[in-house]
Protein backbone atom coordinates (compact mmCIF):
# COMPACT_ATOMS: atom_id res chain seq x y z
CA UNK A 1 0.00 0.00 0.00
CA UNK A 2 1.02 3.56 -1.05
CA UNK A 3 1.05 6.40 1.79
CA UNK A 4 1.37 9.76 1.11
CA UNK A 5 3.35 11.40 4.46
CA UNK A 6 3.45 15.11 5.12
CA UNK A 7 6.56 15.94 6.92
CA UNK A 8 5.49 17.67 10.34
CA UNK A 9 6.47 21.80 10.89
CA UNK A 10 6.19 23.85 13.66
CA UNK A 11 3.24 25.47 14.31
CA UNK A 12 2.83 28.75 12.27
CA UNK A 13 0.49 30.82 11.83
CA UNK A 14 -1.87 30.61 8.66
CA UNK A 15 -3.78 32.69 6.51
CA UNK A 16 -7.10 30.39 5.67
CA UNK A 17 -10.44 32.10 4.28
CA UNK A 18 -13.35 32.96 6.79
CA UNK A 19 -16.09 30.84 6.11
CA UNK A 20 -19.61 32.60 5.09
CA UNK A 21 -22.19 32.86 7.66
CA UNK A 22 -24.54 31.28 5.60
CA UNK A 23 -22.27 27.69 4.38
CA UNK A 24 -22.62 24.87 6.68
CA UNK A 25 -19.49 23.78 8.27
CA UNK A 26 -19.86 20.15 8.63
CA UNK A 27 -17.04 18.71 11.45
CA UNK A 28 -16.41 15.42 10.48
CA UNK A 29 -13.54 12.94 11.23
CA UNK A 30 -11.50 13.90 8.32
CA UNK A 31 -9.14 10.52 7.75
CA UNK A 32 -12.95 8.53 7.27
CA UNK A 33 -14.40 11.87 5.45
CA UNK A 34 -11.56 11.83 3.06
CA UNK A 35 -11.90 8.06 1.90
CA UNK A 36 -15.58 8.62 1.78
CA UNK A 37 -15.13 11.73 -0.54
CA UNK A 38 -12.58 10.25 -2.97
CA UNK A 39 -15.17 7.06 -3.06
CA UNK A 40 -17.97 9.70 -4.14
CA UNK A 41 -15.62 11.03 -6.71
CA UNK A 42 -13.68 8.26 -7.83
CA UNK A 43 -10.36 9.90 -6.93
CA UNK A 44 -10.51 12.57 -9.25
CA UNK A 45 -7.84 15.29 -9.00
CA UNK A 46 -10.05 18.17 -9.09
CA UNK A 47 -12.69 17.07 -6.58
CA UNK A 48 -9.50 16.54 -4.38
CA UNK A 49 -8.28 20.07 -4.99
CA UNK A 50 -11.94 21.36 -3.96
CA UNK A 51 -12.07 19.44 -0.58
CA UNK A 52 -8.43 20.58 0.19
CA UNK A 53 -9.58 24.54 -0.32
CA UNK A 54 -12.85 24.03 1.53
CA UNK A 55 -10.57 22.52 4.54
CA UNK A 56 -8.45 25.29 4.11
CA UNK A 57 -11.28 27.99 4.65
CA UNK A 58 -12.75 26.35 7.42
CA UNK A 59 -15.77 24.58 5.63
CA UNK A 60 -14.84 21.31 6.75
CA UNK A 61 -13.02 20.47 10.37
CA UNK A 62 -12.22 18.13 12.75
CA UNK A 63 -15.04 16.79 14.61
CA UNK A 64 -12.65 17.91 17.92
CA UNK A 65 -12.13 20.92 16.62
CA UNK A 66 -12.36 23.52 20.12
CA UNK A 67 -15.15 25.84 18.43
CA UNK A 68 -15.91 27.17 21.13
CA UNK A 69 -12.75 28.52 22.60
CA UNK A 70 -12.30 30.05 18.71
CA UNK A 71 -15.17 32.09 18.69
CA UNK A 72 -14.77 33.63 21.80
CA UNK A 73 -10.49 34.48 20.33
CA UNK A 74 -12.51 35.69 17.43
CA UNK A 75 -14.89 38.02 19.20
CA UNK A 76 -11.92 39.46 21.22
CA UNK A 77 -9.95 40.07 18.14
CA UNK A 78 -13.51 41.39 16.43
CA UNK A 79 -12.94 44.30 19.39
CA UNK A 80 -9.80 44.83 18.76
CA UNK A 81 -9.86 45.53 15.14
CA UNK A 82 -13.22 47.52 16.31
CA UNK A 83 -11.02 49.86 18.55
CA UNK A 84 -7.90 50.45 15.95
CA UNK A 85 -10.38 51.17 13.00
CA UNK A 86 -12.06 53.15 15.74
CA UNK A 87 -8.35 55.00 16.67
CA UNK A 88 -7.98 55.44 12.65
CA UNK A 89 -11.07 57.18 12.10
CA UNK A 90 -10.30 59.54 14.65
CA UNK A 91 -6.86 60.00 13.42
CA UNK A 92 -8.14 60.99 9.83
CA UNK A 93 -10.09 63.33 11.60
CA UNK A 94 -7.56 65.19 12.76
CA UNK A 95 -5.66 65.00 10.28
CA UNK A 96 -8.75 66.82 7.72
CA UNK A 97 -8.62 69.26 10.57
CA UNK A 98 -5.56 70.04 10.55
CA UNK A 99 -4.88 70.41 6.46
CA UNK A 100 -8.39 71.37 5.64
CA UNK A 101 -8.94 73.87 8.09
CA UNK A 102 -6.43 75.25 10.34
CA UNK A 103 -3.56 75.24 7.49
CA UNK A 104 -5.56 77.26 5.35
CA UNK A 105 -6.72 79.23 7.44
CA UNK A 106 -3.40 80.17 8.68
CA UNK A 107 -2.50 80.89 5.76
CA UNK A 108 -5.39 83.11 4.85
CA UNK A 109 -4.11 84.93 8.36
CA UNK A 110 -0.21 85.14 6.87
CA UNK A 111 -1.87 86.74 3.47
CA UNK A 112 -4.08 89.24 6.04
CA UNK A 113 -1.14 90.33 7.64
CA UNK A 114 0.93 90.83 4.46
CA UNK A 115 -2.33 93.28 2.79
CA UNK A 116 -2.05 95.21 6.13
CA UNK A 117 1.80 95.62 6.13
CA UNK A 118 1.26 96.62 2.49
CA UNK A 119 -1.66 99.20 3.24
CA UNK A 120 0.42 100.80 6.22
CA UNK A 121 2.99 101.15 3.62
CA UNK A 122 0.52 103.23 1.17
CA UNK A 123 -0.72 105.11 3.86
CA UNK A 124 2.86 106.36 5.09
CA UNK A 125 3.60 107.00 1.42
CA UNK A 126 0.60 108.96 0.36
CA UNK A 127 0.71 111.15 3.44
CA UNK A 128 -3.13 110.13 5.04
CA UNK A 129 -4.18 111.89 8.37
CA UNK A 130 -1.21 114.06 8.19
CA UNK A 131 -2.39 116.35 10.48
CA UNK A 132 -2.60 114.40 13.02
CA UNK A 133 1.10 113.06 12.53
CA UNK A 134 4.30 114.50 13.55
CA UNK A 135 6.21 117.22 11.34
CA UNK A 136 9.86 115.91 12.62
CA UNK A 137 11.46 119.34 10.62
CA UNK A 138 8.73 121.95 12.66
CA UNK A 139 9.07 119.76 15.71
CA UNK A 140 12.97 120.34 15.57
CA UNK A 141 12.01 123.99 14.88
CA UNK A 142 10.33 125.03 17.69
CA UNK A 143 12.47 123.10 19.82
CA UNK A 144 15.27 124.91 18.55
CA UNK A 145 13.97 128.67 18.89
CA UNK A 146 11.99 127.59 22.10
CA UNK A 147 15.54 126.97 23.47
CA UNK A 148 17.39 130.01 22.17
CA UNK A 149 14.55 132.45 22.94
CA UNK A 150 14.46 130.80 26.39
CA UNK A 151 18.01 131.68 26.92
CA UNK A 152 17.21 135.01 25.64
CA UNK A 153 14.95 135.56 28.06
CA UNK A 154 16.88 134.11 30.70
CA UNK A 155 19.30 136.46 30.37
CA UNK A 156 17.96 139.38 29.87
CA UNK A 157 15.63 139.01 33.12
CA UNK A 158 19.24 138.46 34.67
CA UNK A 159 20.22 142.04 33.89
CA UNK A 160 16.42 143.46 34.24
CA UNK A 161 16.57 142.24 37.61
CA UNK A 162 19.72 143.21 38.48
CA UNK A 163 19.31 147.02 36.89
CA UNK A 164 16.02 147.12 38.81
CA UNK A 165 17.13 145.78 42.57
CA UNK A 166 20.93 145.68 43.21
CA UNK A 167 22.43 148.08 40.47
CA UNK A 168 24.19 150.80 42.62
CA UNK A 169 24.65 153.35 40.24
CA UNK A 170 26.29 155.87 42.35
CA UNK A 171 29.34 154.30 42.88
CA UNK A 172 29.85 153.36 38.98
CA UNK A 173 29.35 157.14 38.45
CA UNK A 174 32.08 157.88 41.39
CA UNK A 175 34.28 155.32 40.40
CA UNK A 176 33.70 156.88 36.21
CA UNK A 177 34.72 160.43 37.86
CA UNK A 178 37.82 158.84 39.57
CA UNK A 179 38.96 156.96 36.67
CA UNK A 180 37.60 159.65 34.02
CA UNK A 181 35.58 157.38 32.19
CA UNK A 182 32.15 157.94 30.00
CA UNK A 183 29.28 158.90 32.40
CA UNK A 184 27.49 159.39 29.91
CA UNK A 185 27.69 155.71 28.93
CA UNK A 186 25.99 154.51 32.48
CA UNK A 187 23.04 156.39 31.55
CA UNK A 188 22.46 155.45 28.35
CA UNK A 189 22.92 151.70 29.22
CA UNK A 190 19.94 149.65 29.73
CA UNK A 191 21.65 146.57 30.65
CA UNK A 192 24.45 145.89 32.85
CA UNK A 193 27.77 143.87 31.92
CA UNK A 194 27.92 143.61 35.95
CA UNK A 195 24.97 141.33 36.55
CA UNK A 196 27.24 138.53 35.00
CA UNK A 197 29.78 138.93 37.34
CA UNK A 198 27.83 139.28 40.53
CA UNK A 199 26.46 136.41 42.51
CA UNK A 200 23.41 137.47 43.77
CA UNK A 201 19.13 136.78 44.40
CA UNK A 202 18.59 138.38 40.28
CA UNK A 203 19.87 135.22 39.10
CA UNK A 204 16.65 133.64 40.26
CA UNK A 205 14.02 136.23 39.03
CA UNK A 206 13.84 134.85 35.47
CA UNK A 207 12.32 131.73 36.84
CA UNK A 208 9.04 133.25 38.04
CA UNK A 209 8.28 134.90 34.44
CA UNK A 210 8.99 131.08 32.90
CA UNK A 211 6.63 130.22 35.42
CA UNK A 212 4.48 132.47 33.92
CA UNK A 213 4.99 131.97 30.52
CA UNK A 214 4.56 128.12 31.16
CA UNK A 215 1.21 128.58 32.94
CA UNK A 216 0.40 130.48 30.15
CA UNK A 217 0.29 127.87 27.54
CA UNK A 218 -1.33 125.64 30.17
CA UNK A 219 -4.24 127.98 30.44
CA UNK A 220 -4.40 128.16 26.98
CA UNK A 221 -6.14 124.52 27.03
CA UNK A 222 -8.74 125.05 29.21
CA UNK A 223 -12.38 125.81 28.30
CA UNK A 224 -14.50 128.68 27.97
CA UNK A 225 -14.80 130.74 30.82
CA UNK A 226 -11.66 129.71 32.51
CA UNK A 227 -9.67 130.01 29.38
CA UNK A 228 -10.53 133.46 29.55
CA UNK A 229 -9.55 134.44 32.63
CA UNK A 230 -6.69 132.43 32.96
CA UNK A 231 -4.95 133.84 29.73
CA UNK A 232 -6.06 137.46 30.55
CA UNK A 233 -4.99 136.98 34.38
CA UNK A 234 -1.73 135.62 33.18
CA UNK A 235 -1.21 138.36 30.52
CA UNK A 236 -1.51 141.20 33.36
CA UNK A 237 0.60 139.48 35.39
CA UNK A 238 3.35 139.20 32.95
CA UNK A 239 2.73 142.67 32.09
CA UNK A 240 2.71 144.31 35.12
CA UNK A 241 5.72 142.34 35.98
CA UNK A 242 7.52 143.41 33.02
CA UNK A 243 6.38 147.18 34.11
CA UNK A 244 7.59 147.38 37.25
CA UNK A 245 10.80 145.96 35.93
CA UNK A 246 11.02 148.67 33.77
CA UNK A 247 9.91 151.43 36.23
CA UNK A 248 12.50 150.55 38.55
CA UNK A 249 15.34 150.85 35.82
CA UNK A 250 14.00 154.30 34.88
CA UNK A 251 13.62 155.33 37.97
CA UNK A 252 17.37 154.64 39.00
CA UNK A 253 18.18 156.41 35.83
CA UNK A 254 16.43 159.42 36.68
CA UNK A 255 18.27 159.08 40.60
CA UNK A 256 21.44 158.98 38.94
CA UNK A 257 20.15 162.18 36.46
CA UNK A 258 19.40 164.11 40.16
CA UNK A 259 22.78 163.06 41.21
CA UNK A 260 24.31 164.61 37.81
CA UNK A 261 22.59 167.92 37.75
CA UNK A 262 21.03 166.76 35.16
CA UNK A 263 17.36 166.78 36.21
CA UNK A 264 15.25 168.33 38.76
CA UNK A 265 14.05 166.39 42.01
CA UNK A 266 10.20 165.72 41.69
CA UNK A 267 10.27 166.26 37.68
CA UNK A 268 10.34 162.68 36.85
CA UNK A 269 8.14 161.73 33.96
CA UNK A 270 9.39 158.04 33.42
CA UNK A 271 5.74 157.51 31.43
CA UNK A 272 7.25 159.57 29.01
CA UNK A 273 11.08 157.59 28.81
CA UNK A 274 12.26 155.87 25.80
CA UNK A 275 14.14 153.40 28.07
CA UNK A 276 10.86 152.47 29.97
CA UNK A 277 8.73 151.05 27.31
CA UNK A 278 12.03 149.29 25.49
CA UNK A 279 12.41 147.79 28.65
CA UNK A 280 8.79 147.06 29.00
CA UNK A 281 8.02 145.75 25.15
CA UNK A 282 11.47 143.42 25.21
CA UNK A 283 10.07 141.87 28.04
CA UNK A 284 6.95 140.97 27.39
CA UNK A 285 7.02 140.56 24.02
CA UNK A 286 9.93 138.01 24.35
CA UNK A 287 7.61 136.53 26.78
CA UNK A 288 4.38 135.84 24.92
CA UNK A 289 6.76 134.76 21.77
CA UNK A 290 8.59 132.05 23.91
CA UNK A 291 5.18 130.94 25.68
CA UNK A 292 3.58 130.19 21.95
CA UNK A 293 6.87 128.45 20.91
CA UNK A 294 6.40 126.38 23.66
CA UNK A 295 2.94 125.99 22.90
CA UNK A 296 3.61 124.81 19.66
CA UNK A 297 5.97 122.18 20.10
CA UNK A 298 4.11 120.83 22.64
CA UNK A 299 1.55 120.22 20.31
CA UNK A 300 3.95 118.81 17.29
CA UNK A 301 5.50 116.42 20.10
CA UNK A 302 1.95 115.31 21.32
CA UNK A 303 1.03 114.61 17.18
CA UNK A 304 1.64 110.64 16.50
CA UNK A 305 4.95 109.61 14.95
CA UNK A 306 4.01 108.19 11.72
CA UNK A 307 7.40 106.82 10.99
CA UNK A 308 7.76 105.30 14.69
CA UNK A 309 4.31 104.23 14.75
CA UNK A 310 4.35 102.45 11.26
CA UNK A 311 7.71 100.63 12.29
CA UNK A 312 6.14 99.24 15.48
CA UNK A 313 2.84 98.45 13.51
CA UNK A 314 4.28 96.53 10.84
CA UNK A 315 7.15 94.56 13.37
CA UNK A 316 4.01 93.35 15.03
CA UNK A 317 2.59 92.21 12.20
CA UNK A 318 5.98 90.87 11.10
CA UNK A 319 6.26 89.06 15.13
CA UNK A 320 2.56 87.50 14.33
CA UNK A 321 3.74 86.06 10.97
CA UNK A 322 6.63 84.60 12.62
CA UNK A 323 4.32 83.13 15.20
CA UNK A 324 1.95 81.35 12.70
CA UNK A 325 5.13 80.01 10.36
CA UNK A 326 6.00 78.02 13.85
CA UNK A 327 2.50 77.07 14.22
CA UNK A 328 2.40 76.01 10.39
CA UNK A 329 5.78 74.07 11.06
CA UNK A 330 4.44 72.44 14.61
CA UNK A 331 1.17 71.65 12.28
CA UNK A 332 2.95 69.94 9.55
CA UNK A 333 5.34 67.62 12.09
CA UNK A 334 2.44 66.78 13.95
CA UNK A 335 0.78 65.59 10.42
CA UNK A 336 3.88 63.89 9.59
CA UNK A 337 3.35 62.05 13.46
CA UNK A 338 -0.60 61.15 12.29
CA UNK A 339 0.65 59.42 9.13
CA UNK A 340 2.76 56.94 10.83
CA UNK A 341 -0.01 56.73 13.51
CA UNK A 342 -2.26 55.53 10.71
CA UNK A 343 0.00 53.43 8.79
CA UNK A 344 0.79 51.51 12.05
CA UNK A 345 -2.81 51.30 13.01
CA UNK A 346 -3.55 50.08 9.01
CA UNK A 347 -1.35 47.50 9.68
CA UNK A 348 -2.60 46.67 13.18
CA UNK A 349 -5.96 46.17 11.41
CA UNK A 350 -4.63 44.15 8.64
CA UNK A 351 -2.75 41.55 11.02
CA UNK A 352 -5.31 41.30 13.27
CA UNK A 353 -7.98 40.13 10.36
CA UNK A 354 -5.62 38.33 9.19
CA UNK A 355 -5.14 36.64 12.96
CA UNK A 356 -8.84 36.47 13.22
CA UNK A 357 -9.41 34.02 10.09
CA UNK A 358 -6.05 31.95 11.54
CA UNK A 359 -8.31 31.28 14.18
CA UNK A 360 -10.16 28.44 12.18
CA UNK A 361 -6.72 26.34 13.03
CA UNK A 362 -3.16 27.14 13.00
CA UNK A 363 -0.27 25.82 10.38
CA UNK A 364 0.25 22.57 12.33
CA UNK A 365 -3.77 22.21 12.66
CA UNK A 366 -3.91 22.74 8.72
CA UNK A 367 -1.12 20.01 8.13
CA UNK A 368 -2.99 17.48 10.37
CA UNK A 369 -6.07 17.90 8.82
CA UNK A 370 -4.38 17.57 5.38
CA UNK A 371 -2.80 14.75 5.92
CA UNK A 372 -5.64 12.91 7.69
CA UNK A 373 -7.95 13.59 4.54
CA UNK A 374 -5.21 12.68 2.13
CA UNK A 375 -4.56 9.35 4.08
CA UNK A 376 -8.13 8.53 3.50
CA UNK A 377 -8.10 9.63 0.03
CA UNK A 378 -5.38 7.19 -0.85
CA UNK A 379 -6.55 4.73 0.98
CA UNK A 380 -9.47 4.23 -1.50
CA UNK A 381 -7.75 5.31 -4.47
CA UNK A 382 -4.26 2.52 -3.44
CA UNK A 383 -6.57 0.01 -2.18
CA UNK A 384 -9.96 0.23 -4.19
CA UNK A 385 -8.59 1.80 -8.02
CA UNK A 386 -5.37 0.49 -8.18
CA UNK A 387 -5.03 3.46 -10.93
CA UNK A 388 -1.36 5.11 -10.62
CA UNK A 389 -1.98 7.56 -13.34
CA UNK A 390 -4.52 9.11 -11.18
CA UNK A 391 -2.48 9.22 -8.14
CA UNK A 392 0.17 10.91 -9.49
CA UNK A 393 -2.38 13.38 -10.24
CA UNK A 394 -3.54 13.39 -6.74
CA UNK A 395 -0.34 13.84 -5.82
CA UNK A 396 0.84 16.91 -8.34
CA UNK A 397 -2.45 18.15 -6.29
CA UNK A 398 -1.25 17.80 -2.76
CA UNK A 399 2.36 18.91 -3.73
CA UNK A 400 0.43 21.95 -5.14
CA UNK A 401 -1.24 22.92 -2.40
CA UNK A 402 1.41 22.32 -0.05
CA UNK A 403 3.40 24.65 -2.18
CA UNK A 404 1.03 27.69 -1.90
CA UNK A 405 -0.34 26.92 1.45
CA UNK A 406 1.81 25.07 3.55
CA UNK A 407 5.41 25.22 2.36
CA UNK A 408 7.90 27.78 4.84
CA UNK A 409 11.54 26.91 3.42
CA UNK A 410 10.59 23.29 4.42
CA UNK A 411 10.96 20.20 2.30
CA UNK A 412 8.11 18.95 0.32
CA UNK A 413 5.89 16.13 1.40
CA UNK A 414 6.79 12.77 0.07
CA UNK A 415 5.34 9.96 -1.11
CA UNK A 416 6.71 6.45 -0.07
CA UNK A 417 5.58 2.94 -0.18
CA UNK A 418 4.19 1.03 2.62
């Protein structure tokens, strides 16, 4: 008698088809199934080759087959392949988030930003709202004269003040007699070279008329009413200021005139003296002139710098743009992260369906059941046909099928005589 022996492997892992829900499975004892079969058919090649596929997919099994401890491996896997499709689903998801929606519409943002930079630009260029932006060239201007003028001032209230309070013009004229110098010159002279030399109080009279002058352009924001007043209450004072400054020169000058011979004790007319309203217009015209100039570049500097202001307006557009390209980067690493995420879990999916229809039986399980049918298969077609043409069909069949189904770098099964 003629057996056909499968060599035994070790148990691997197999790839059979899932059997419909709707075909019978029939478990039979496969050795006494097999010479049944091959007596239905006669031993014919191809019916062989149809039993061997439906034992492959799980149509036909061993009558102690564990079913029951396969369909509950089956159902586990079944959630299992539920939870990674599950896992994949919600990875797409956030993956169309990501580079349908918040990619676009970060760029969109990046395009925003680059119209506004753009606009800020044409605004700049074409001058809009210039009066409410800074003139850097009058802004310079009346910081300039406001400074000079100041120092002007300064001065000259040095000398005012000094001619007016502690000018001792006596002794100049005594000490001009002794030395025969110009009298004449000490009259004539408004200021005095002294008050530069002399350390005294008159240093500190210009401050109150800058105090003045100050409050002056202060006033000149208020409303209404009080506007009024305070300007005209500020203009007397600066005026009368200025007059008594320039009473008190004249009036030494007409002491020193008594002193001379020049004028007559309870003659003075100083509303009538040249030197009185010089003194008098100098002052406060020197006054209101340095109050506006400081009025006026107080409003320039309070105007907005359009080239400052366009500079920080445009870096912070520039900062935000550099913001979203990190967000875009972070975006596009963390897509790169979701692919692999999916491709693992797409393969998780795929070996676990594939583990779920190895359930039916494993490598070794497949070669047992193989060779039990094909050992009842010969043994009608050896014992009952006698017909060795048609077993070395049967046999290219089994060889066949061991080849695509069975074979892992093993040798192939052989046939020997018994």
């Amino acid at each position: 008698m003629s057996l056909f022996v499968i060599p035994r492997t070790t148990p691997e892992p197999v790839t059979p088809e899932e059997p419909k829900n709707d075909t019978l499975v029939r478990r039979v004892n496969l050795q006494s199934y097999g010479y049944e079969k091959a007596e239905h058919h006669r031993g014919n090649a191809l019916a062989l080759e149809n039993l061997l596929n439906q034992i492959r997919r799980g149509y036909i099994i061993d009558v102690d087959a564990n079913e029951e401890q396969r369909q509950k491996q089956k159902a586990e896997l079944e959630g299992r392949i539920i939870e990674r499709q599950k896992n994949a689903e919600e990875v797409r998801t956030e993956m169309r988030q990501l580079t349908d929606t918040d990619v676009p519409r970060l760029e969109q943002e990046l395009l925003q930003l680059d119209e506004e930079i753009l606009q800020i630009r044409r605004d700049e260029s074409e001058g809009n709202n210039r009066y409410y932006h800074l003139d850097r060239f009058k802004r310079n201007l009346y910081a300039a004269m406001t400074i000079l003028l100041g120092v002007f001032i300064y001065l000259f209230y040095v000398s005012s003040f000094y001619s007016a309070f502690f000018r001792d013009l006596a002794a100049e004229l005594q000490k001009a007699n002794e030395s025969g110098g110009n009298t004449a010159g000490i009259l004539s002279a408004v200021f005095a070279r002294e008050a530069f030399t002399v350390l005294d109080f008159h240093w500190a009279g210009p401050i109150l008329l800058f105090a003045f002058g100050a409050m002056l352009h202060i006033a000149w924001e208020f409303e209404g009413r009080q506007k009024a007043a305070g300007v005209g209450l500020l203009l007397a004072l600066i005026l009368g200021t200025d007059g008594l400054l320039a009473y008190f020169i004249e009036h030494k000058s007409f002491e020193l005139k008594v002193l001379m011979g020049l004028a007559n004790a309870g003659e003075e007319a100083w509303w009538t003296s040249p030197v009185f309203y010089l003194v008098l217009a100098m002052g406060f015209a020197a006054s209101m002139v340095w109050s506006g100039l400081l009025h006026a570049f107080m409003q320039e500097y309070g105007k907005k710098d359009v080239r400052r202001i366009t500079g920080l307006e445009i870096r912070h557009r520039q900062n935000r743009k550099g913001d979203i390209r990190l967000v875009l980067a972070d975006i596009r690493k963390k897509v790169i992260t979701l692919e692999g995420t999916l491709k693992t879990l797409e393969l998780d999916i795929v070996r676990l369906k594939d583990d779920r229809q190895t359930l039916f039986f494993s490598r070794a399980e497949l070669e047992k059941y193989i060779t039990d049918f094909y050992d009842g298969w010969l043994g009608y077609v050896n014992n009952r046909l006698h017909n060795a043409e048609l077993q070395a069909e049967c046999d290219t069949v089994i060889r066949t099928f061991y080849r695509n189904h069975l074979e892992t770098n093993t040798p192939e099964p052989n046939a020997v005589a018994a």
